[in-house]
PDB file of N, CA and C in Angstrom:
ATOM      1  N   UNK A   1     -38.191  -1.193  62.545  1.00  0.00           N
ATOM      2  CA  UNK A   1     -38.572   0.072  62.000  1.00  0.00           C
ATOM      3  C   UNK A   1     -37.763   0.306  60.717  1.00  0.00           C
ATOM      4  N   UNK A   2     -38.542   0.805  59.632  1.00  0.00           N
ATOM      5  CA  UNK A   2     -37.612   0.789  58.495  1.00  0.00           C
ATOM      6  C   UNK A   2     -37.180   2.172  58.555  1.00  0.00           C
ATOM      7  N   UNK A   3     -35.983   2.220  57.830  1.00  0.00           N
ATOM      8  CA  UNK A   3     -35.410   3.544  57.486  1.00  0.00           C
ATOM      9  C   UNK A   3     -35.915   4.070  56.321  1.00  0.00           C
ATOM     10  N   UNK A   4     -36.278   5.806  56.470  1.00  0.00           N
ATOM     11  CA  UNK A   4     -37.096   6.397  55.485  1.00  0.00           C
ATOM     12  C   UNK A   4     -35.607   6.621  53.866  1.00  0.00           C
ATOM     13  N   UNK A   5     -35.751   6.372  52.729  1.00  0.00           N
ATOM     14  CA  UNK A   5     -35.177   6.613  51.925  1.00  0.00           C
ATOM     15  C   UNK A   5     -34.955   7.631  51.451  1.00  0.00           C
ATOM     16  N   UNK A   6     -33.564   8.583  51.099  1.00  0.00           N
ATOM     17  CA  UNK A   6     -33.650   9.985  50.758  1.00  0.00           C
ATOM     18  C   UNK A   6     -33.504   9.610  49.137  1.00  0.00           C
ATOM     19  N   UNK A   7     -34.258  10.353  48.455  1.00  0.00           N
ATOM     20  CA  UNK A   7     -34.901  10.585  47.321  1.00  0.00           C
ATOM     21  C   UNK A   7     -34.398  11.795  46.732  1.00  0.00           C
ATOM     22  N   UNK A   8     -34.089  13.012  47.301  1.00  0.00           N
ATOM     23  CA  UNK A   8     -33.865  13.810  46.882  1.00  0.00           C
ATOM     24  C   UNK A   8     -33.040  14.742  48.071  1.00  0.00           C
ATOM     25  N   UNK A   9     -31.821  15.488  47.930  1.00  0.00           N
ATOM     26  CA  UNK A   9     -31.188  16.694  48.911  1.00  0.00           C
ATOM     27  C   UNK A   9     -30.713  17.525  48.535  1.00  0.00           C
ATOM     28  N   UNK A  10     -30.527  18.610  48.881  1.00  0.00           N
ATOM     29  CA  UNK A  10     -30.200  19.773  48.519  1.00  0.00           C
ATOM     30  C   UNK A  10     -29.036  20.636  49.756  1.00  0.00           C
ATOM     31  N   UNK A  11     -27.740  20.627  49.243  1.00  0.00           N
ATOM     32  CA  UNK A  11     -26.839  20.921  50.107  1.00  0.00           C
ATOM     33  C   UNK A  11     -26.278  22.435  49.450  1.00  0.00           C
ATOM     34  N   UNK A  12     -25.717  23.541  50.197  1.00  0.00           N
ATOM     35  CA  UNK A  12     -24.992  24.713  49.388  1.00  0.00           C
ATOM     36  C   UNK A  12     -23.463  24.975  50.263  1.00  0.00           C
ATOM     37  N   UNK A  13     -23.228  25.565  49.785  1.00  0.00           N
ATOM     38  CA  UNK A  13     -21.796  26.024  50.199  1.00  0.00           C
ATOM     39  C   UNK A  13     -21.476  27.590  49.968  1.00  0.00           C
ATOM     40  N   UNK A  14     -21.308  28.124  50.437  1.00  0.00           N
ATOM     41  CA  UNK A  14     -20.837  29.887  50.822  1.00  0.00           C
ATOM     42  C   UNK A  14     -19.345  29.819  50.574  1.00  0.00           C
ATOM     43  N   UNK A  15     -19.082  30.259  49.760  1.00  0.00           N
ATOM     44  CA  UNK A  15     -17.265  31.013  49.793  1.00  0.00           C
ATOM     45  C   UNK A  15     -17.288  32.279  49.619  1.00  0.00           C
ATOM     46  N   UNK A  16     -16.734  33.099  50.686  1.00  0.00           N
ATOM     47  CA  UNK A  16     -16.334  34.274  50.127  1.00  0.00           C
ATOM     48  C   UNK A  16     -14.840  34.498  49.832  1.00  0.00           C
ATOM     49  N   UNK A  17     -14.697  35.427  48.843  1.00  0.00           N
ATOM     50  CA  UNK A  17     -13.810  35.748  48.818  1.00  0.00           C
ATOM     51  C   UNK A  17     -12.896  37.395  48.404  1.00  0.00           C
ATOM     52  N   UNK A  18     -12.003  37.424  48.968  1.00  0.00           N
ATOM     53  CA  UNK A  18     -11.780  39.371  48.763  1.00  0.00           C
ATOM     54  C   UNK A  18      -9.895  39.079  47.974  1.00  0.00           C
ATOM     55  N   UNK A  19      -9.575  40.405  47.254  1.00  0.00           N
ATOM     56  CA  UNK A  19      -8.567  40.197  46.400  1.00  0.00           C
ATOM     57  C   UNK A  19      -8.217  41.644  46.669  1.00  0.00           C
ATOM     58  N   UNK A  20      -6.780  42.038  46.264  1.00  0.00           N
ATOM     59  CA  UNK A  20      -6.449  43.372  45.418  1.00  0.00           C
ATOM     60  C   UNK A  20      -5.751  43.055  44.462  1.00  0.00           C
ATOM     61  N   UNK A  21      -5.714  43.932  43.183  1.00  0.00           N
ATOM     62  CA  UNK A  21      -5.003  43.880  42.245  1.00  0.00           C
ATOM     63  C   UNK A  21      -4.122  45.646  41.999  1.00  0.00           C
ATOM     64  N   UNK A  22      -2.679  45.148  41.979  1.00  0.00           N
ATOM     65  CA  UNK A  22      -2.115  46.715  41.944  1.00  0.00           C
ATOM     66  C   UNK A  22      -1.271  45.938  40.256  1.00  0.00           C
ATOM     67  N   UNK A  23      -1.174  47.333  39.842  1.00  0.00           N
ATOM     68  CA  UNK A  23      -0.440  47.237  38.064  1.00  0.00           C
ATOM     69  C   UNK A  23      -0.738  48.171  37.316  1.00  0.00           C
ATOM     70  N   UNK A  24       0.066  48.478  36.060  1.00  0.00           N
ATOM     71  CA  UNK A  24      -0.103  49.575  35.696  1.00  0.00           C
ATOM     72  C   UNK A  24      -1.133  49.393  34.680  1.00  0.00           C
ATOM     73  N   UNK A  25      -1.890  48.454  34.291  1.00  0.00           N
ATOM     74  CA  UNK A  25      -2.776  48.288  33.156  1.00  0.00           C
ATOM     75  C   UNK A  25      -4.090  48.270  34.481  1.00  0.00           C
ATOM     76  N   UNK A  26      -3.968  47.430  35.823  1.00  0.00           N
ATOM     77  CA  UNK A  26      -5.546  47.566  36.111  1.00  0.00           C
ATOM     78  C   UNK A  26      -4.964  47.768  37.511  1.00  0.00           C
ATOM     79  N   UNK A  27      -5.870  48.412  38.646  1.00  0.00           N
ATOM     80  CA  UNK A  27      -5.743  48.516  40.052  1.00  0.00           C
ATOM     81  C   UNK A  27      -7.258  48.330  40.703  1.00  0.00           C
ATOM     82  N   UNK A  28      -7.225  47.700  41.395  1.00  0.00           N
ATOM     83  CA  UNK A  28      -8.475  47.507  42.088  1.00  0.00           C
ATOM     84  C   UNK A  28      -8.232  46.802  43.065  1.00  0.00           C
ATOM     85  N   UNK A  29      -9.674  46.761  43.919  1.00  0.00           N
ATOM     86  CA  UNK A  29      -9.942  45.863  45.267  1.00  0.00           C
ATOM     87  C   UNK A  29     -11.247  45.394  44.914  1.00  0.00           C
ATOM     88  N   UNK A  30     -11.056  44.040  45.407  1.00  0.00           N
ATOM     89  CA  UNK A  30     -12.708  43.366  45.280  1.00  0.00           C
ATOM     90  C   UNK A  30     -12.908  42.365  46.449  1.00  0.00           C
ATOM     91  N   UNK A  31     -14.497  42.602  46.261  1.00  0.00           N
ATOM     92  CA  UNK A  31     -14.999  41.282  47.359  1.00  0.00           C
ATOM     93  C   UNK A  31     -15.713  40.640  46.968  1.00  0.00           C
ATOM     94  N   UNK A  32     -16.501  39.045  46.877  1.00  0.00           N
ATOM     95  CA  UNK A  32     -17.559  38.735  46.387  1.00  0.00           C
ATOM     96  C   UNK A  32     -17.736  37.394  46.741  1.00  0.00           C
ATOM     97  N   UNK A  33     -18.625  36.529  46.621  1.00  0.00           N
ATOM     98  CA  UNK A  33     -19.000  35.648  47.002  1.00  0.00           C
ATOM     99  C   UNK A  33     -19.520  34.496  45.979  1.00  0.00           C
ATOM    100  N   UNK A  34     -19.071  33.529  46.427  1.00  0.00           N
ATOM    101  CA  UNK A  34     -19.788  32.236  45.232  1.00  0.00           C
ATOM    102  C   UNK A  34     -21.154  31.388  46.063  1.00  0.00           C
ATOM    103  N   UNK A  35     -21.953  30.691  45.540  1.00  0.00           N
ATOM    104  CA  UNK A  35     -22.507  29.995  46.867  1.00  0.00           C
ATOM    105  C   UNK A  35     -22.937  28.533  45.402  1.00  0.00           C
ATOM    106  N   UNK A  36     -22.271  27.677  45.685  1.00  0.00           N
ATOM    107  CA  UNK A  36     -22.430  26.121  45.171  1.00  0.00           C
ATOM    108  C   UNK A  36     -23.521  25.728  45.560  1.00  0.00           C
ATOM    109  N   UNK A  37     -24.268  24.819  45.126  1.00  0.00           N
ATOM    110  CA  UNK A  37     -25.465  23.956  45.278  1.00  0.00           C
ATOM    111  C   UNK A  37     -25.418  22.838  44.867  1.00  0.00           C
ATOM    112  N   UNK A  38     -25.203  21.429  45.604  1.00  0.00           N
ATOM    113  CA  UNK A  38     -25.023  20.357  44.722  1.00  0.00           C
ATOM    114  C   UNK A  38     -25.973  19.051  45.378  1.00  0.00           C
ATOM    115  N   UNK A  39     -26.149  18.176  44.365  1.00  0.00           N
ATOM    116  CA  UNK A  39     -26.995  17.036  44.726  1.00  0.00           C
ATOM    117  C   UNK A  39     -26.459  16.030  43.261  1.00  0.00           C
ATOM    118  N   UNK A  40     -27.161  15.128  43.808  1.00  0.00           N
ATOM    119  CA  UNK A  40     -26.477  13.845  42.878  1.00  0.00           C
ATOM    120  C   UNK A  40     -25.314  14.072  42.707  1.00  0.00           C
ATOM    121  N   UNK A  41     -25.286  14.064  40.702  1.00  0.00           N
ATOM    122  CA  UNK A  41     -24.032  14.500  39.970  1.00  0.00           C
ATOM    123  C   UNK A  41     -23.627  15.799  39.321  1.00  0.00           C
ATOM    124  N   UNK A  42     -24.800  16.587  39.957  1.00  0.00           N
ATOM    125  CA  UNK A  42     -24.788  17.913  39.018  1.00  0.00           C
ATOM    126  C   UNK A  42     -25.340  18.727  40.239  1.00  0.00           C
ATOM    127  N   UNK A  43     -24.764  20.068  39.971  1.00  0.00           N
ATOM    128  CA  UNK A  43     -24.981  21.347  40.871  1.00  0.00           C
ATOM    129  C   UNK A  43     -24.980  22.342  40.094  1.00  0.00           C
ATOM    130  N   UNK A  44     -25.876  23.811  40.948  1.00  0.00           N
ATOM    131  CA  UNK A  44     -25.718  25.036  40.173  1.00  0.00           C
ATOM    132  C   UNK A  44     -25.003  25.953  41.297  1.00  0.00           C
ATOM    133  N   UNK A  45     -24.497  26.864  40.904  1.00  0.00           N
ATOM    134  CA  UNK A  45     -23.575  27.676  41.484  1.00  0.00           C
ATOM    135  C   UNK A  45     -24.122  29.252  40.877  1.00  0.00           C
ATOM    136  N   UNK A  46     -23.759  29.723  42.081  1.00  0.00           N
ATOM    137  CA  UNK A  46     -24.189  31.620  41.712  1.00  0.00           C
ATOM    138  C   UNK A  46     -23.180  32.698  42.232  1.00  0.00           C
ATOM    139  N   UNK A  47     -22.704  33.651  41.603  1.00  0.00           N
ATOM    140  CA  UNK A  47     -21.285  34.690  42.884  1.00  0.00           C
ATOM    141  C   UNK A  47     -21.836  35.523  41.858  1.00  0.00           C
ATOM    142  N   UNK A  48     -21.503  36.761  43.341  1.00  0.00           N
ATOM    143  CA  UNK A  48     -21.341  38.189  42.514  1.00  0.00           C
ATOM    144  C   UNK A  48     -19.993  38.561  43.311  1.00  0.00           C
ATOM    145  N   UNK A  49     -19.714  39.170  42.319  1.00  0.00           N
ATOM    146  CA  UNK A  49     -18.224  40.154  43.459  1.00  0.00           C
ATOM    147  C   UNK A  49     -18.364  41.725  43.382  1.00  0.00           C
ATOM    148  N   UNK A  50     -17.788  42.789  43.930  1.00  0.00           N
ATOM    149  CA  UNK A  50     -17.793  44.035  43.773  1.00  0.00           C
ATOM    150  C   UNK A  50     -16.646  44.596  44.028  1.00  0.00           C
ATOM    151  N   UNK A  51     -15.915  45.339  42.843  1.00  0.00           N
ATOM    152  CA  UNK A  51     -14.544  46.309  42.903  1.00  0.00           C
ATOM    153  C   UNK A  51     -14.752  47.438  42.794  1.00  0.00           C
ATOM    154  N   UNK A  52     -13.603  48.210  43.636  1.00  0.00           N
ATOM    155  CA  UNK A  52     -13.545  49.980  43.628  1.00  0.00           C
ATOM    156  C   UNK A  52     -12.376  49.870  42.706  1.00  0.00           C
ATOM    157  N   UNK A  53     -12.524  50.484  41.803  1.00  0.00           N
ATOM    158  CA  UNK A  53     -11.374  50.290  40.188  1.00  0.00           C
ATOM    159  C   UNK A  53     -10.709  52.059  40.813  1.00  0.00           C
ATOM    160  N   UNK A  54      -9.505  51.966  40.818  1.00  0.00           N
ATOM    161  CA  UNK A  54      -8.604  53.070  41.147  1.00  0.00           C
ATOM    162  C   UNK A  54      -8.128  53.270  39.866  1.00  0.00           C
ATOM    163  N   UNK A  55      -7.824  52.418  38.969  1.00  0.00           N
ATOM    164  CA  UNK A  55      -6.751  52.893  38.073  1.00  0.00           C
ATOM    165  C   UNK A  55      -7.497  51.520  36.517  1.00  0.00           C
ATOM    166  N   UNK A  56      -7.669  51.787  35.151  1.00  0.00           N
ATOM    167  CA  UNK A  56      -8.409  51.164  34.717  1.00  0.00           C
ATOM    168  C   UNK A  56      -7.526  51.313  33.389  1.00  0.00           C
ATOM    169  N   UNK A  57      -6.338  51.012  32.670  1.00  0.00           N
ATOM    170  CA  UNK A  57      -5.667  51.520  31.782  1.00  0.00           C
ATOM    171  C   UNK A  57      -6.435  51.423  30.398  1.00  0.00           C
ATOM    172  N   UNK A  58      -7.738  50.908  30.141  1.00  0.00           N
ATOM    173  CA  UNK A  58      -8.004  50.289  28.979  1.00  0.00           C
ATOM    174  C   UNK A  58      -9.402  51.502  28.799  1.00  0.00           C
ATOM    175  N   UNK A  59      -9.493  52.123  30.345  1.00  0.00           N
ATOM    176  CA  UNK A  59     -10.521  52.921  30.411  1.00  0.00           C
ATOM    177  C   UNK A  59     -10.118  54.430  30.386  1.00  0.00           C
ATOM    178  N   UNK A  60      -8.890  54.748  30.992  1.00  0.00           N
ATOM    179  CA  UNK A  60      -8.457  55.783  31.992  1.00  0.00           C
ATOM    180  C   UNK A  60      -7.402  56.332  30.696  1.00  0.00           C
ATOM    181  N   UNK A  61      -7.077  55.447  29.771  1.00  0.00           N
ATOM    182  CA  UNK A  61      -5.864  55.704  29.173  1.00  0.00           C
ATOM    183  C   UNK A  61      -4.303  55.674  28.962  1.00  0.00           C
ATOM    184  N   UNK A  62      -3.588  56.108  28.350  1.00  0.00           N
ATOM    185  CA  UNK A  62      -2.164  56.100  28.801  1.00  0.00           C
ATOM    186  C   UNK A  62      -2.076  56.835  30.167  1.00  0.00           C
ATOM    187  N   UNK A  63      -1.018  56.090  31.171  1.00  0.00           N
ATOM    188  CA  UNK A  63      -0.509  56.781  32.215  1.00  0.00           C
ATOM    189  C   UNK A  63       0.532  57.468  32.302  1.00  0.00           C
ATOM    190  N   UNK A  64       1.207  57.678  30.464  1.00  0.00           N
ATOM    191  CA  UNK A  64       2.551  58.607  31.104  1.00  0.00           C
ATOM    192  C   UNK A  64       2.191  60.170  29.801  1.00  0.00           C
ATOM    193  N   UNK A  65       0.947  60.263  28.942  1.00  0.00           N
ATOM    194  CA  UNK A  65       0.415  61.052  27.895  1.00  0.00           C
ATOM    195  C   UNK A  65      -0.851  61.027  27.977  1.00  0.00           C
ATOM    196  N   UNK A  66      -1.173  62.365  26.997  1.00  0.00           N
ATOM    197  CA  UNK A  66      -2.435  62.152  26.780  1.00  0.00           C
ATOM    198  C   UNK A  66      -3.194  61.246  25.677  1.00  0.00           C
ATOM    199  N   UNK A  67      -4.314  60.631  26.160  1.00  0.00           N
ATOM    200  CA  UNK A  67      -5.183  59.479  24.920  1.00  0.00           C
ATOM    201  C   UNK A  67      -6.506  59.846  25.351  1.00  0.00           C
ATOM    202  N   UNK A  68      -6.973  58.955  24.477  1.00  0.00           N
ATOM    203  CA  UNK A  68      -8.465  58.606  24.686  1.00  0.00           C
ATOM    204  C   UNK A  68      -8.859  58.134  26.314  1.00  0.00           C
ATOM    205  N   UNK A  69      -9.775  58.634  26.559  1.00  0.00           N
ATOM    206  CA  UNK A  69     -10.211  58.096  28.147  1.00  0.00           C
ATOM    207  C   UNK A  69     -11.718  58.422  28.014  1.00  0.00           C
ATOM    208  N   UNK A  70     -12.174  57.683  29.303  1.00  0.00           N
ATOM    209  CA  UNK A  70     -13.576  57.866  29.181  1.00  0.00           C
ATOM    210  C   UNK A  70     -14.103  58.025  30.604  1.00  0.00           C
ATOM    211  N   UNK A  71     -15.080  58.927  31.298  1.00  0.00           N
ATOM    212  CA  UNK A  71     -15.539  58.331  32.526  1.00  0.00           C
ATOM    213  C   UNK A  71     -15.963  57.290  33.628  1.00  0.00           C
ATOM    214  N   UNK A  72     -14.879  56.645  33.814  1.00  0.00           N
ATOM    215  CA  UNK A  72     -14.893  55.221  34.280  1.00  0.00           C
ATOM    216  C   UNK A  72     -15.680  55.418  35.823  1.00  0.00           C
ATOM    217  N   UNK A  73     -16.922  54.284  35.787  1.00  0.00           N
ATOM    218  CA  UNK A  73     -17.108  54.450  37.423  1.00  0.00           C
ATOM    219  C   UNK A  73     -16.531  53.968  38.423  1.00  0.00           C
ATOM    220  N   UNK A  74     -16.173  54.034  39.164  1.00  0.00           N
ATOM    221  CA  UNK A  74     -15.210  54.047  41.018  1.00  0.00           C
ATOM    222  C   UNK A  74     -15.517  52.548  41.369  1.00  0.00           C
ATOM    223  N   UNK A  75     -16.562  52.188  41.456  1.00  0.00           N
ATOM    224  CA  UNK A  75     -17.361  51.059  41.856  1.00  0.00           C
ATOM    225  C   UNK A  75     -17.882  50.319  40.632  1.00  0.00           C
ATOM    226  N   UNK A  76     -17.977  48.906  40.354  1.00  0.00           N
ATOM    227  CA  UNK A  76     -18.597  48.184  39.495  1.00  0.00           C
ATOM    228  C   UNK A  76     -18.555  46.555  39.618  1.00  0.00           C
ATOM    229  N   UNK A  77     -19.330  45.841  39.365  1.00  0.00           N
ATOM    230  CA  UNK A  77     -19.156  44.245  39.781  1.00  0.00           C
ATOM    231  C   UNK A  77     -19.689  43.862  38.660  1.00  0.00           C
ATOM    232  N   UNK A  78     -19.977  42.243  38.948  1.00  0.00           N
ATOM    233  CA  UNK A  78     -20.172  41.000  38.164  1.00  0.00           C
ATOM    234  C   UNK A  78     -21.250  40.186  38.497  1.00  0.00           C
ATOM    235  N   UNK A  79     -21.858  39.474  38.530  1.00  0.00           N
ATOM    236  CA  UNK A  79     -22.888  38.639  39.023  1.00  0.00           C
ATOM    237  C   UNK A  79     -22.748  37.726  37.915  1.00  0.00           C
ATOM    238  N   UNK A  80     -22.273  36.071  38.006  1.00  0.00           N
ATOM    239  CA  UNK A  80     -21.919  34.660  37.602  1.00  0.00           C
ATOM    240  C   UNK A  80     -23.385  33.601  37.741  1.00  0.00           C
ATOM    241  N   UNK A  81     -23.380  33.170  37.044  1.00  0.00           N
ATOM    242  CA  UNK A  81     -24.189  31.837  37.620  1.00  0.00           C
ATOM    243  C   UNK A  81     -23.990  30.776  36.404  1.00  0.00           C
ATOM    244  N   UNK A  82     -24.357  29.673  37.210  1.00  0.00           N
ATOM    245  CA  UNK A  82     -24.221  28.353  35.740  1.00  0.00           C
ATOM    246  C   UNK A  82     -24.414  27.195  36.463  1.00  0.00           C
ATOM    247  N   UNK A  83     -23.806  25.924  35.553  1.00  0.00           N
ATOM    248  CA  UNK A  83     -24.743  24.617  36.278  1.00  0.00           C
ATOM    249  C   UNK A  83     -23.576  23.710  35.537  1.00  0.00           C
ATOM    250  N   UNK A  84     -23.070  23.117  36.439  1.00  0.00           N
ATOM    251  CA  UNK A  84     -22.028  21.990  36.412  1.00  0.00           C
ATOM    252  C   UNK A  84     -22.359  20.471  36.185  1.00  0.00           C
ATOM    253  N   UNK A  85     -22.144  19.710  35.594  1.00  0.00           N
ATOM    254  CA  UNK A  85     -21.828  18.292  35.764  1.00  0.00           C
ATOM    255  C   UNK A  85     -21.060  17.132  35.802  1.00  0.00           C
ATOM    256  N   UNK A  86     -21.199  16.417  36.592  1.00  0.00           N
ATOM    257  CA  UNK A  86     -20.283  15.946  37.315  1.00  0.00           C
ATOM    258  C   UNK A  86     -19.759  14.357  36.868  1.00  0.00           C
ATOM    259  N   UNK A  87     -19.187  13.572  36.051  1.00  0.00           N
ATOM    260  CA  UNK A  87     -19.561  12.697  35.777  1.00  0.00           C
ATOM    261  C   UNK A  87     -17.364  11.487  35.859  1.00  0.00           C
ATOM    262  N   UNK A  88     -18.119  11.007  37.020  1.00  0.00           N
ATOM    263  CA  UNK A  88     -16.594  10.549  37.833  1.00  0.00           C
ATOM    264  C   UNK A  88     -15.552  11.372  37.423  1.00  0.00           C
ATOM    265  N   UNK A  89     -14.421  11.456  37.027  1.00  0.00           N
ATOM    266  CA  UNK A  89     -13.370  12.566  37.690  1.00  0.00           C
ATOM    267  C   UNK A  89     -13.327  13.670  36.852  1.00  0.00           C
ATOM    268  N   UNK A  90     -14.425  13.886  35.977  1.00  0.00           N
ATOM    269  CA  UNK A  90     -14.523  14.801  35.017  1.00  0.00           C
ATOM    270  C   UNK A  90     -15.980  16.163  35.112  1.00  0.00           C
ATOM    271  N   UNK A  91     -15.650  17.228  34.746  1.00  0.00           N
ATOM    272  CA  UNK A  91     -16.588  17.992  35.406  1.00  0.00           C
ATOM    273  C   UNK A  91     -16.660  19.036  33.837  1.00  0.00           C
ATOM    274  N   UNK A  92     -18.219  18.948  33.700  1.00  0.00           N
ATOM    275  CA  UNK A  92     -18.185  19.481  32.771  1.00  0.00           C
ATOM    276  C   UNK A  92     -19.556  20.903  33.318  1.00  0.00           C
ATOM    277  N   UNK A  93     -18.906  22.328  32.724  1.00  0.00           N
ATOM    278  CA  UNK A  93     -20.051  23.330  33.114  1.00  0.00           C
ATOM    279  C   UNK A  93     -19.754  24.354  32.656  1.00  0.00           C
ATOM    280  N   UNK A  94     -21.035  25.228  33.087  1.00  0.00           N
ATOM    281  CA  UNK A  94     -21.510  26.078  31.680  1.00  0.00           C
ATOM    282  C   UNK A  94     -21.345  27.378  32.733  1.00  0.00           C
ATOM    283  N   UNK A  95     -20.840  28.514  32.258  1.00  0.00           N
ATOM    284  CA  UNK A  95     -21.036  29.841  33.450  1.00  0.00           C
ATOM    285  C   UNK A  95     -21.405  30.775  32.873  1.00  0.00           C
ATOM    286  N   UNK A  96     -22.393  31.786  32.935  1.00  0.00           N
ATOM    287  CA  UNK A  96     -23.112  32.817  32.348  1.00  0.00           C
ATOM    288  C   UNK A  96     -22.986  33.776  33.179  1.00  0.00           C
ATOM    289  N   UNK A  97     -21.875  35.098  32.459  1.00  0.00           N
ATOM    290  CA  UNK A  97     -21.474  36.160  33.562  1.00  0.00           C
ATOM    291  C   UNK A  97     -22.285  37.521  33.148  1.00  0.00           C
ATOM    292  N   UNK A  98     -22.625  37.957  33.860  1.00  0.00           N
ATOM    293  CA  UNK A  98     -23.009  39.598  33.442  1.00  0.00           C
ATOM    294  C   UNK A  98     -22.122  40.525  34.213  1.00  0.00           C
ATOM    295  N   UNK A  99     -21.609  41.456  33.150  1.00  0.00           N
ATOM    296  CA  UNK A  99     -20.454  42.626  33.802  1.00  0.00           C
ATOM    297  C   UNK A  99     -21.457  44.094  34.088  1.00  0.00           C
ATOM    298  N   UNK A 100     -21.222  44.351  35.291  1.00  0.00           N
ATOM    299  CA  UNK A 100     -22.168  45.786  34.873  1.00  0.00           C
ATOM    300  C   UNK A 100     -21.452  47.032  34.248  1.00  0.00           C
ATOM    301  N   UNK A 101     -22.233  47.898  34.187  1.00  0.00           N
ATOM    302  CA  UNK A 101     -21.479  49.038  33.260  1.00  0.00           C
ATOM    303  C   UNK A 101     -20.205  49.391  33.785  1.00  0.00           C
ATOM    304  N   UNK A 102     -18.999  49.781  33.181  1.00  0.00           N
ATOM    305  CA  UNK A 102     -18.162  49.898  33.829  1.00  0.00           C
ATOM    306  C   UNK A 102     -17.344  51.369  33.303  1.00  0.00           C
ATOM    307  N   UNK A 103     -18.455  51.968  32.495  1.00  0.00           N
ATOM    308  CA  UNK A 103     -18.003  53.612  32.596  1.00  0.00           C
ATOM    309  C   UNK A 103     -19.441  54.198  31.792  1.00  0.00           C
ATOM    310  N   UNK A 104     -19.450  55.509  31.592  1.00  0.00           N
ATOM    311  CA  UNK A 104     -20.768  56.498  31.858  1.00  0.00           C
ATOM    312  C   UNK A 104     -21.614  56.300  30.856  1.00  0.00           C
ATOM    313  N   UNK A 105     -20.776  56.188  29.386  1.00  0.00           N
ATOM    314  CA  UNK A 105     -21.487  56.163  28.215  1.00  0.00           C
ATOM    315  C   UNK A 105     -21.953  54.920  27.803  1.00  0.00           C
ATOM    316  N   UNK A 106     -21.531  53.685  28.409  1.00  0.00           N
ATOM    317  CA  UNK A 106     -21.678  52.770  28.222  1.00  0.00           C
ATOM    318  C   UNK A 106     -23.293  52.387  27.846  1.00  0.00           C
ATOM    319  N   UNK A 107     -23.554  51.841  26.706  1.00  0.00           N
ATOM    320  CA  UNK A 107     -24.863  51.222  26.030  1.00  0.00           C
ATOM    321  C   UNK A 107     -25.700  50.329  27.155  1.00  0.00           C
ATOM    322  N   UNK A 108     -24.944  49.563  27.652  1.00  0.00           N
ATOM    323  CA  UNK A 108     -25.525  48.215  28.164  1.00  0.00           C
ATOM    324  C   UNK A 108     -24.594  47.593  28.995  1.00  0.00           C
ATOM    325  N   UNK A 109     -25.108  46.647  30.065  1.00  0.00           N
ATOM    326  CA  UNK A 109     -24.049  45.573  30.829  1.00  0.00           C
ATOM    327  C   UNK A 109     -23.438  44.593  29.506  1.00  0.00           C
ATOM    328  N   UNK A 110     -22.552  43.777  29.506  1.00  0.00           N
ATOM    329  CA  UNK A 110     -21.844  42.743  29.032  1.00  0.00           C
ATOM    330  C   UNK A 110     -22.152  41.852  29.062  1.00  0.00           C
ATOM    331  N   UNK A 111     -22.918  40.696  28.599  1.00  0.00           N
ATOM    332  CA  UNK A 111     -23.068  39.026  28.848  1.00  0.00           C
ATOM    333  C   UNK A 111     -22.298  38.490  28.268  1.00  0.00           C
ATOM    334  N   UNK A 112     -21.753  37.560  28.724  1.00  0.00           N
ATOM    335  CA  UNK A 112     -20.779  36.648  28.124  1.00  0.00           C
ATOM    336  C   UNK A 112     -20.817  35.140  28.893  1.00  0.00           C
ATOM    337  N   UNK A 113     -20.428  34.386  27.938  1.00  0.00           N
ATOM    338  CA  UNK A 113     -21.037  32.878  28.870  1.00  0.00           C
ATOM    339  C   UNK A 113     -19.564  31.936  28.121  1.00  0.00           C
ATOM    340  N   UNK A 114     -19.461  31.296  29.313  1.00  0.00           N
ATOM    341  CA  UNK A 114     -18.089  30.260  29.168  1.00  0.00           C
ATOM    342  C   UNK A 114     -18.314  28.571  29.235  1.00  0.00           C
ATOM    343  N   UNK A 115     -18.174  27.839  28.490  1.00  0.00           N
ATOM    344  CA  UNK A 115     -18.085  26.146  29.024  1.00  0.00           C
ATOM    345  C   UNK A 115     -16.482  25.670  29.434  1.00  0.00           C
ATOM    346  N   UNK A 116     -16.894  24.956  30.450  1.00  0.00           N
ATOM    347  CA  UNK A 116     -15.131  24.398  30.850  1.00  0.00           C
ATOM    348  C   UNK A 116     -15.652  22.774  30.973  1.00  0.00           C
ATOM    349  N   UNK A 117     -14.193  22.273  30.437  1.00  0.00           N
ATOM    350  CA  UNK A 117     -14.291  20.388  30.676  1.00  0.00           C
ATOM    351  C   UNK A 117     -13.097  20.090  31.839  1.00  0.00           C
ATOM    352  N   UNK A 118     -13.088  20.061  32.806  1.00  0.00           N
ATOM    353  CA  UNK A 118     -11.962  19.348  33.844  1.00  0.00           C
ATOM    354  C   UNK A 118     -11.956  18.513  34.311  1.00  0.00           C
ATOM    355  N   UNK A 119     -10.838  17.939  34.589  1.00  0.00           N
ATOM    356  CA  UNK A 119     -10.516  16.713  34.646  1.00  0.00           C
ATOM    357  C   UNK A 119     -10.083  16.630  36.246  1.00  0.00           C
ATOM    358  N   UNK A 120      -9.964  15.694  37.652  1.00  0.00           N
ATOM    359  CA  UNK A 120      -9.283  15.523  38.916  1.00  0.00           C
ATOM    360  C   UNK A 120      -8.632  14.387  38.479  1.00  0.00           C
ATOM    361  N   UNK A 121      -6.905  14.753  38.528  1.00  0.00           N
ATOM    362  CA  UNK A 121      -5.588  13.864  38.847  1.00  0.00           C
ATOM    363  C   UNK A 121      -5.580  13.324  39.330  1.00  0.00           C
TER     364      UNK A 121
END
């Protein structure tokens, strides 16, 4: 009996992960999740995370006077995605983040997109 040949697979991976950050420039708590997808030499990857921002110094202002401040919202996240490749101990990939609004007056979410080259020791 011959063995059928795999041609093509599709495997993912779930990480979650949760953080706090305490300081006098940012304070928050977050949770969020990545989920990897890989086959051959190349995979795509997707995470969103979500923080309750307590304290936002770049938003909120000076903490020991008065400045500029703005209505910062309580709650706000991220949603990531991009597509990696993999090519023996070197990993090259592309990540495309969207920030959502992260206070009242704000125009629009944020896009911003990153490439990284790494290397395994």
């Amino acid at each position: 009996m011959r063995t059928p040949q795999k041609y093509f697979s599709v495997d993912a991976d779930f990480t979650p992960h949760a953080g706090v950050g305490l300081g006098n420039i940012l304070t928050q708590a977050s949770v969020g999740f990545t989920v990897p997808s890989d086959g051959l030499s190349w995979y795509v990857f997707f995470g969103a995370e979500g923080r309750g921002v307590l304290r936002n110094i770049f938003l909120d202002g000076n903490t020991f006077r008065n400045s500029h401040s703005v209505d910062k919202k309580p709650f706000v996240g991220d949603v990531q995605g991009g597509i990696a490749v993999v090519m023996g101990r070197a990993r090259l990939a592309y990540t495309h983040i969207l920030w959502i609004e992260k206070f009242d007056t704000q125009d629009d979410t944020d896009h911003f997109g990153s490439i990284s080259l790494s290397f395994i020791f």
